[in-house]
Each structure stands twice: as C-alpha cells, then as structure tokens.
C-alpha atoms as a PDB file:
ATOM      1  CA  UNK A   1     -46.650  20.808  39.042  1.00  0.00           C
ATOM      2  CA  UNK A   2     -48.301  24.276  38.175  1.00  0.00           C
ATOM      3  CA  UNK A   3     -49.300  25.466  34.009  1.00  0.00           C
ATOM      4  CA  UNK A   4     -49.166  29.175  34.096  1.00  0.00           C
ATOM      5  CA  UNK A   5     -49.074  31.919  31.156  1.00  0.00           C
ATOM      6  CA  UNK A   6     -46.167  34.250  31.397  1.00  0.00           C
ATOM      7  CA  UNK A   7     -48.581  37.121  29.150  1.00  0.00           C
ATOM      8  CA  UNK A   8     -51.448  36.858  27.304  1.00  0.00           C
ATOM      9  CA  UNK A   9     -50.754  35.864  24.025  1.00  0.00           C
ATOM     10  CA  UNK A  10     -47.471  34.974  24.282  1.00  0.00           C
ATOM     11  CA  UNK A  11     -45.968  31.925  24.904  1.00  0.00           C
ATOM     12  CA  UNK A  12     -46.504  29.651  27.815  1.00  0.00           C
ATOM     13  CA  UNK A  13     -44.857  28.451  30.513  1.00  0.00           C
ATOM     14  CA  UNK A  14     -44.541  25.370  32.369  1.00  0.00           C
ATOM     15  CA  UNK A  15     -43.420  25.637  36.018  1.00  0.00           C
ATOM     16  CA  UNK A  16     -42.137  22.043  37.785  1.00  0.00           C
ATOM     17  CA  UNK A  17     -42.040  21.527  41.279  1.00  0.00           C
ATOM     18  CA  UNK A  18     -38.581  21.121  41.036  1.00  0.00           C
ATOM     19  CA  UNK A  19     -36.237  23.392  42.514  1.00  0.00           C
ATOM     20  CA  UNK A  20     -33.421  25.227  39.819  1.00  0.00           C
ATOM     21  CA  UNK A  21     -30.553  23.488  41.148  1.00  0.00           C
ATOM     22  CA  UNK A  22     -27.459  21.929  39.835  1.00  0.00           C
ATOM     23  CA  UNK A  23     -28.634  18.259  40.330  1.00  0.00           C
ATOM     24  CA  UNK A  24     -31.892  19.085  38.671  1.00  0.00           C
ATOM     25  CA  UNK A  25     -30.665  20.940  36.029  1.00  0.00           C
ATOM     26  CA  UNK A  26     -28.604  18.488  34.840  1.00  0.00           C
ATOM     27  CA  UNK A  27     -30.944  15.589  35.265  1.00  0.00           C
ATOM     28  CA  UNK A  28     -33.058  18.152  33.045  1.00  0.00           C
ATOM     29  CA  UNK A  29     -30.634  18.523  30.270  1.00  0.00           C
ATOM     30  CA  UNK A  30     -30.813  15.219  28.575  1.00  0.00           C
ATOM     31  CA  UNK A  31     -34.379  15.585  28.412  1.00  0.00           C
ATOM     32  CA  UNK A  32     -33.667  18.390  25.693  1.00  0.00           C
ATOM     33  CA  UNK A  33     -34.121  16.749  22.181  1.00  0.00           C
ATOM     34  CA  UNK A  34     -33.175  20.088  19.873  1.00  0.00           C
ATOM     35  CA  UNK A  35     -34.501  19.463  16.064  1.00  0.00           C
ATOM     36  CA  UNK A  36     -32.833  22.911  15.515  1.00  0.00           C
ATOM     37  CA  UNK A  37     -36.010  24.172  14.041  1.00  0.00           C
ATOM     38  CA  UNK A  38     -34.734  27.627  14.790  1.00  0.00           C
ATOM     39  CA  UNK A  39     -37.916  28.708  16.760  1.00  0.00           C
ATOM     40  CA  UNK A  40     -35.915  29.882  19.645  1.00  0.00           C
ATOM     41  CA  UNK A  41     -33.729  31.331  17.080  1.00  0.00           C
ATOM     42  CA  UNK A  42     -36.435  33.702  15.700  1.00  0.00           C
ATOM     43  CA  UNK A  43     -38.234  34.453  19.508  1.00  0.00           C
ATOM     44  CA  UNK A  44     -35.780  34.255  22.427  1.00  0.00           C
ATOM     45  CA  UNK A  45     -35.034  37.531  23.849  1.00  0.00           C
ATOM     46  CA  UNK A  46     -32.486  38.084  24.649  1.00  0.00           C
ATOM     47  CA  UNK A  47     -30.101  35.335  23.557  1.00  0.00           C
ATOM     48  CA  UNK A  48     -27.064  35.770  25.855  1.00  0.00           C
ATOM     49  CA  UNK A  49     -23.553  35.181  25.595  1.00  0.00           C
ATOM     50  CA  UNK A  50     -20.610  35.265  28.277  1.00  0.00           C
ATOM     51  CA  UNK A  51     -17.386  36.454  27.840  1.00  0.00           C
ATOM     52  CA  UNK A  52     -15.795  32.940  26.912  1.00  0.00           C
ATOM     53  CA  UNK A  53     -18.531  32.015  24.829  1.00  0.00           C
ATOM     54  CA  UNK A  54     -18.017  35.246  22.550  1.00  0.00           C
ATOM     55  CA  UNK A  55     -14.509  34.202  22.391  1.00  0.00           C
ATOM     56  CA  UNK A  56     -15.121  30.412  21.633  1.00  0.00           C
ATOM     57  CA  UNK A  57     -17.567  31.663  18.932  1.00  0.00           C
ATOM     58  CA  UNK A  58     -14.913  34.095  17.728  1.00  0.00           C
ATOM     59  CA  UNK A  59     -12.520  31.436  17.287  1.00  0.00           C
ATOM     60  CA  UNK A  60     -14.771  28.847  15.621  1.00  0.00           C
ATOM     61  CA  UNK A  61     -15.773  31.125  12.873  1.00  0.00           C
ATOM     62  CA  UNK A  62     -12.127  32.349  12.690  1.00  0.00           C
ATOM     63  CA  UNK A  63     -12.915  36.104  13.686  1.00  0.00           C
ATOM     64  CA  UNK A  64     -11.605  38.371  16.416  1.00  0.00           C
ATOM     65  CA  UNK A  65     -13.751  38.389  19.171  1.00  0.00           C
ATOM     66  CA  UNK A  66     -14.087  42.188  18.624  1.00  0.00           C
ATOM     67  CA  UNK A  67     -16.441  41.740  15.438  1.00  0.00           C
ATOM     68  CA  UNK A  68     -18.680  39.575  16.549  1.00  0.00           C
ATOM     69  CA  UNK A  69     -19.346  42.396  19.783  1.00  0.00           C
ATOM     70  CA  UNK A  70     -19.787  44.971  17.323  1.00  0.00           C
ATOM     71  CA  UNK A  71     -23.462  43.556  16.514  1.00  0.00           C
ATOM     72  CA  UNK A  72     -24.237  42.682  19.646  1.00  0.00           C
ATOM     73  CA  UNK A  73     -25.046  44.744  22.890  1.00  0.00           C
ATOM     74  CA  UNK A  74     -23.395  44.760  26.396  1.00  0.00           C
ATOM     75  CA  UNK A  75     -24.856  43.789  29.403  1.00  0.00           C
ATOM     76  CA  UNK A  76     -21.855  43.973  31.678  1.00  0.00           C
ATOM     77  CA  UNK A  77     -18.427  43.301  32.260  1.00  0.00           C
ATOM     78  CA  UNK A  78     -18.630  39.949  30.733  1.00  0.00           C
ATOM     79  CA  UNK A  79     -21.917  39.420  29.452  1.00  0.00           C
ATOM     80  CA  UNK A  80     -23.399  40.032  25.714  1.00  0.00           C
ATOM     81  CA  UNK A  81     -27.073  39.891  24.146  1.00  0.00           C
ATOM     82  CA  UNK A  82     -26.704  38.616  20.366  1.00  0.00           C
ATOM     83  CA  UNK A  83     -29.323  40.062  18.116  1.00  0.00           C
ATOM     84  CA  UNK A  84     -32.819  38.532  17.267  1.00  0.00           C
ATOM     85  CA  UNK A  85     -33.405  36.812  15.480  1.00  0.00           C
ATOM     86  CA  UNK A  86     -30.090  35.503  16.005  1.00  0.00           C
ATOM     87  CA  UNK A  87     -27.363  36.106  12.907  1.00  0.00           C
ATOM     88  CA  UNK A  88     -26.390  32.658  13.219  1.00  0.00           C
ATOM     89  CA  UNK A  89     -29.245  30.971  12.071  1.00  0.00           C
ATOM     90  CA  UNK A  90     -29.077  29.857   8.499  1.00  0.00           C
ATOM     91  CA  UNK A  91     -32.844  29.011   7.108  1.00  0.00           C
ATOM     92  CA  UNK A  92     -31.100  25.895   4.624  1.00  0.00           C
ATOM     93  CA  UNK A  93     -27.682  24.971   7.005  1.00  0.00           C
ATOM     94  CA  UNK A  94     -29.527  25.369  10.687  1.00  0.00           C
ATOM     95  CA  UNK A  95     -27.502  26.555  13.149  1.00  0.00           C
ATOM     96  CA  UNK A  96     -23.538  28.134  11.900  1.00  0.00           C
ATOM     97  CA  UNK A  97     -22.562  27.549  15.528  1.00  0.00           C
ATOM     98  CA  UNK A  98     -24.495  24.907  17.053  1.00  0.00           C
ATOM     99  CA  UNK A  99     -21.308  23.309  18.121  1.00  0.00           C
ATOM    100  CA  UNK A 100     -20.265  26.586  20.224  1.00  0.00           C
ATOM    101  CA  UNK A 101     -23.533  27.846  20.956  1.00  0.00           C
ATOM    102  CA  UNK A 102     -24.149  29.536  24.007  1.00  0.00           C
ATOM    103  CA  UNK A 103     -25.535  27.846  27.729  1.00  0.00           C
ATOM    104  CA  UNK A 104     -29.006  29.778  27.107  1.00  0.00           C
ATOM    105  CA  UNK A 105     -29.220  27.989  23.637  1.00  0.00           C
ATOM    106  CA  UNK A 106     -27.973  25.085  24.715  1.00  0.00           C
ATOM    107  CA  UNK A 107     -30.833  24.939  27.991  1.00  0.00           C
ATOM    108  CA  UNK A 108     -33.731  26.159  25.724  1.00  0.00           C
ATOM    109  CA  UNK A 109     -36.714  25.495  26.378  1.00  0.00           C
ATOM    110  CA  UNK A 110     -35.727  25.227  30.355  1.00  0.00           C
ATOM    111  CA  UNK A 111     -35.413  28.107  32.250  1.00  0.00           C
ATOM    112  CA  UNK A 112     -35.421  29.303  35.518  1.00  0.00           C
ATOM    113  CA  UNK A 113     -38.394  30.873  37.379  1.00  0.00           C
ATOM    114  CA  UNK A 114     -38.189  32.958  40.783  1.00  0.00           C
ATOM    115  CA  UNK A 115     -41.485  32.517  42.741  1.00  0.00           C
ATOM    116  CA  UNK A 116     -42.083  33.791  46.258  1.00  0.00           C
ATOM    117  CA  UNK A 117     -38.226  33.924  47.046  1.00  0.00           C
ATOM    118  CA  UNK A 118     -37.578  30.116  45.315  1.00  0.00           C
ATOM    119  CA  UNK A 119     -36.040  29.302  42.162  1.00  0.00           C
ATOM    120  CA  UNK A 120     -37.708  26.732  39.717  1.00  0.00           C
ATOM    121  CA  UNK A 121     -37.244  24.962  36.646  1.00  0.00           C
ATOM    122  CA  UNK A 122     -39.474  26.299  34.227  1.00  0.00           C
ATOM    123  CA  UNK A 123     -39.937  24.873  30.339  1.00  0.00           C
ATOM    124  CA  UNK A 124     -40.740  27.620  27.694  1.00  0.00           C
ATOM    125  CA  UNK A 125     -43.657  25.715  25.267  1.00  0.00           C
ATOM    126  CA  UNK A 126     -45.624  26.931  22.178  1.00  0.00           C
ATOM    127  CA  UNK A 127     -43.465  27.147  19.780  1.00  0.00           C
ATOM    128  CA  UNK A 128     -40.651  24.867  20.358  1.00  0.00           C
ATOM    129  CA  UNK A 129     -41.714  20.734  20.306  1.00  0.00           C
ATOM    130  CA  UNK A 130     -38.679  19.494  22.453  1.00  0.00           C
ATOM    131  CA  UNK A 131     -40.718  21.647  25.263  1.00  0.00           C
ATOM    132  CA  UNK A 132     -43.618  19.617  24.917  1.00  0.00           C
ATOM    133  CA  UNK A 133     -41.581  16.430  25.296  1.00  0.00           C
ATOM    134  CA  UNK A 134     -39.517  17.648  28.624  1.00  0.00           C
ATOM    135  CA  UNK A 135     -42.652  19.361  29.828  1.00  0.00           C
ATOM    136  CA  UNK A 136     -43.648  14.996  29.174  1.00  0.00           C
ATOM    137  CA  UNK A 137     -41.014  13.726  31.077  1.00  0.00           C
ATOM    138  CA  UNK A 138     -41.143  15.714  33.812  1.00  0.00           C
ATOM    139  CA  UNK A 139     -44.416  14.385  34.402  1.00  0.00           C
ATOM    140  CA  UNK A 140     -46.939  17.443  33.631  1.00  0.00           C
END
C-alpha cells in the first residue's frame, strides 16, 4: 500500500494495492460508515449525476427532471455535475436526498486512481473520518 498527496495543500490520498474492480469495489463499500457530516458536500468537485439518477432525484423531490438540470451543468449525453457545494445539503436536516443520492456520493471517500496504465482503489482522507476508518480496514 502507497500514501501519496494528490497537491500540496489539498487533501490526501490513499492509494491500495488493490485493483478498481467490481469484486473489490464492492468488498470496499461496506467499509463506508457515512456520518453525513456534509464534508464531501462542501469539497467534492464535481459531484456527478447520471441520467437516471437526475430522474430518480426528480421524482423523489416531486419535480420534473428538467428543473433540477437547470442548476446543474452537462457533461454529456447522460451525465450531469450538481453544483458545489451541493444544493442538497441542509446544515440542520443533513442530506434532502440521501436516500437517492448519486453512486459518487454514495462511494465517497473511495475513488478510483489510474497509475501507469492500472486502475486502483484510492480513499480521499482529510476531511472526511469514514476515510480514515476504510483507509483502517484496508490495512494502511
């Protein structure tokens, strides 16, 4: 297992020596304990959406789909970047759509890492404690 610092300054990065692969990312996933402190809330860039997750959020806050895309920029075809900090966030309620909230909310703090033509699990850390604790279990 490697430490490295994406930028100075920043936050850091823990990259595993596991490979970013279904069975590994899904072994990873219960290691996620969210407090919904909002941290990744505030600091993730970008926060993305697909197409059926802008429509499952739609429908859970009762809103054309077309609303919510208004505020929030296109990457493609079928995928969205919601704006940061994210309007969902609610500083007394938490999260308004933790139940529907997109796969990169849903994964934070892992993420995946391309190094020399590989693809790794990586764990975001310095402002978000479940991080810590997967960076933990993982061994590092």
């Amino acid at each position: 297992m490697v430490q490295a610092q994406v930028k100075p300054n920043t936050v850091n990065l823990f990259v595993s020596g596991a490979l970013w692969n279904r069975e590994n990312v899904l072994a990873v996933l219960p290691l996620i304990q969210c407090r919904q402190c909002g941290a990744c809330c505030k600091k993730c860039k970008p926060i993305v959406a697909q197409e059926y997750e802008v429509e499952r959020i739609a429908k859970f806050l009762s809103k054309p789909p077309e609303n919510l895309k208004r505020g929030w920029a296109k990457i493609d075809d079928w995928l969205w970047s919601l704006p940061s900090p994210c309007p969902y966030r609610d500083e007394e309620k938490g999260c308004l759509i933790y139940e529907m909230r997109p796969v990169t909310c849903k994964y934070f703090p892992i993420q995946r890492i391309d190094r020399d033509g590989m693809k790794f699990i990586g764990v975001t850390t310095g402002f978000c404690n479940a991080g810590a604790e997967v960076i933990k279990a993982l061994g590092g």
